[in-house]
Protein backbone atom coordinates (compact mmCIF):
# COMPACT_ATOMS: atom_id res chain seq x y z
CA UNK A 1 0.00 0.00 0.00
CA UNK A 2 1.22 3.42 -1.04
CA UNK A 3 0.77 6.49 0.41
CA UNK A 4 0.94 9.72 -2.21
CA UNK A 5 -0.01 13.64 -1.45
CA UNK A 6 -2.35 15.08 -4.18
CA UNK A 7 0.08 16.94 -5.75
CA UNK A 8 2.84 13.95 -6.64
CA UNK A 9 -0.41 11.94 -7.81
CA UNK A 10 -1.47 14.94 -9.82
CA UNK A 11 2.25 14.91 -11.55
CA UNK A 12 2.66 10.95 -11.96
CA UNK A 13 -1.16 9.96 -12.67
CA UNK A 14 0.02 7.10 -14.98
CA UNK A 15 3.14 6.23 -12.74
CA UNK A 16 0.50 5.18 -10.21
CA UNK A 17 -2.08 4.00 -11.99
CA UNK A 18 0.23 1.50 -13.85
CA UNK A 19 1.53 0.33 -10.23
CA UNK A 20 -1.98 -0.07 -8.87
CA UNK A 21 -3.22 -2.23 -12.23
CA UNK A 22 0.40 -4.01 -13.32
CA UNK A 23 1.58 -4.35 -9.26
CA UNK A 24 -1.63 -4.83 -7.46
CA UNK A 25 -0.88 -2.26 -5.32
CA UNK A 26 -3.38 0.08 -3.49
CA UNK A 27 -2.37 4.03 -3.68
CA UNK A 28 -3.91 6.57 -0.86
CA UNK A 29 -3.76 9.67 -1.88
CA UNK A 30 -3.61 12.40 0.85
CA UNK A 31 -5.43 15.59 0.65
CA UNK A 32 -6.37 18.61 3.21
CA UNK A 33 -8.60 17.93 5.87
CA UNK A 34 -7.99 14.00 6.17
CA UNK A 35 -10.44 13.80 2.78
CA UNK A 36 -8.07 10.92 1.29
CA UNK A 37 -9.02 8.96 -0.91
CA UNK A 38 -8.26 5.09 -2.20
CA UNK A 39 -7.50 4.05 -5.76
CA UNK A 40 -7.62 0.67 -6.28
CA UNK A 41 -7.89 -1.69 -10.20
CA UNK A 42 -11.08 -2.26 -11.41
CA UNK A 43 -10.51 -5.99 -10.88
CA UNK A 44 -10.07 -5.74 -6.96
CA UNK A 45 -13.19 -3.38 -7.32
CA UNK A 46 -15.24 -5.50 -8.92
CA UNK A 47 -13.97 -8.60 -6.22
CA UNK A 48 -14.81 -6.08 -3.32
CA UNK A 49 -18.49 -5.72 -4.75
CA UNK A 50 -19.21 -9.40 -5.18
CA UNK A 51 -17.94 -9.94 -1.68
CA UNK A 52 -19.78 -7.55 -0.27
CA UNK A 53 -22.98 -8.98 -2.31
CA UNK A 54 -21.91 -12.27 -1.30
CA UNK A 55 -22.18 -10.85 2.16
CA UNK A 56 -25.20 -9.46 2.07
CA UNK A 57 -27.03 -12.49 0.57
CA UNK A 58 -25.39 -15.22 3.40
CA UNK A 59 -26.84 -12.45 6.02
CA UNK A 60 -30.63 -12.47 4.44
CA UNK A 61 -29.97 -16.45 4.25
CA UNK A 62 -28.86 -16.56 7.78
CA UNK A 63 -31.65 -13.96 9.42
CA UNK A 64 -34.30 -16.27 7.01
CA UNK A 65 -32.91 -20.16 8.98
CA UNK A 66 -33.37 -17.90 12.54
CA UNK A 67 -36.83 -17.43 11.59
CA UNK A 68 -37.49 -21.01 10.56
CA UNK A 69 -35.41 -21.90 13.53
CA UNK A 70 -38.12 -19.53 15.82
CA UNK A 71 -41.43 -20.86 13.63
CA UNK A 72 -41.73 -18.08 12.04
CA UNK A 73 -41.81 -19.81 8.44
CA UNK A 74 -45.08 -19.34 6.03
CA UNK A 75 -45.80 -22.30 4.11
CA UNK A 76 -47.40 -21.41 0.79
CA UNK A 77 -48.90 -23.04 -2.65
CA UNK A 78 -46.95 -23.09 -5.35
CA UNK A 79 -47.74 -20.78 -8.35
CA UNK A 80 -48.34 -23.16 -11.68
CA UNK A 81 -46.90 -20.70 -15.16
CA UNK A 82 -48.64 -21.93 -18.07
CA UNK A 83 -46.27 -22.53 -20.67
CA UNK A 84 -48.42 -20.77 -23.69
């Protein structure tokens, strides 16, 4: 993980942004008033968001078996689709 002030980012844009997509590295860049800010390849992006999906969807699975668990299910018909 680097750490860069705005101004040396500013000057070597492409320096860092080949480091963060050809060396996996992550880049911080410092500004006034602790508003920093993280630049990171699209590919760990895109990992980050289908973890945190991933999260998400284990947590509704998880709160849904605690309310089986309690008896709080609802048992209901199935729906027929006619195939037309």
């Amino acid at each position: 993980m680097l750490a860069v002030n705005y101004s040396t980012i500013r000057n070597r844009l492409k320096d860092y942004c080949d480091k963060v997509t050809d060396h996996y590295e992550t880049v911080i860049v410092t500004r006034k008033d602790e508003k920093n800010v993280v630049i990171i390849s699209l590919d760990e992006y895109n990992a980050l968001m289908k973890a945190a999906k991933n999260a998400a969807y284990l947590d509704m699975l998880d709160r849904s078996m605690a309310q089986i668990a309690r008896g709080e299910g609802k048992i209901h018909d199935l729906i027929e689709v006619d195939d037309e």
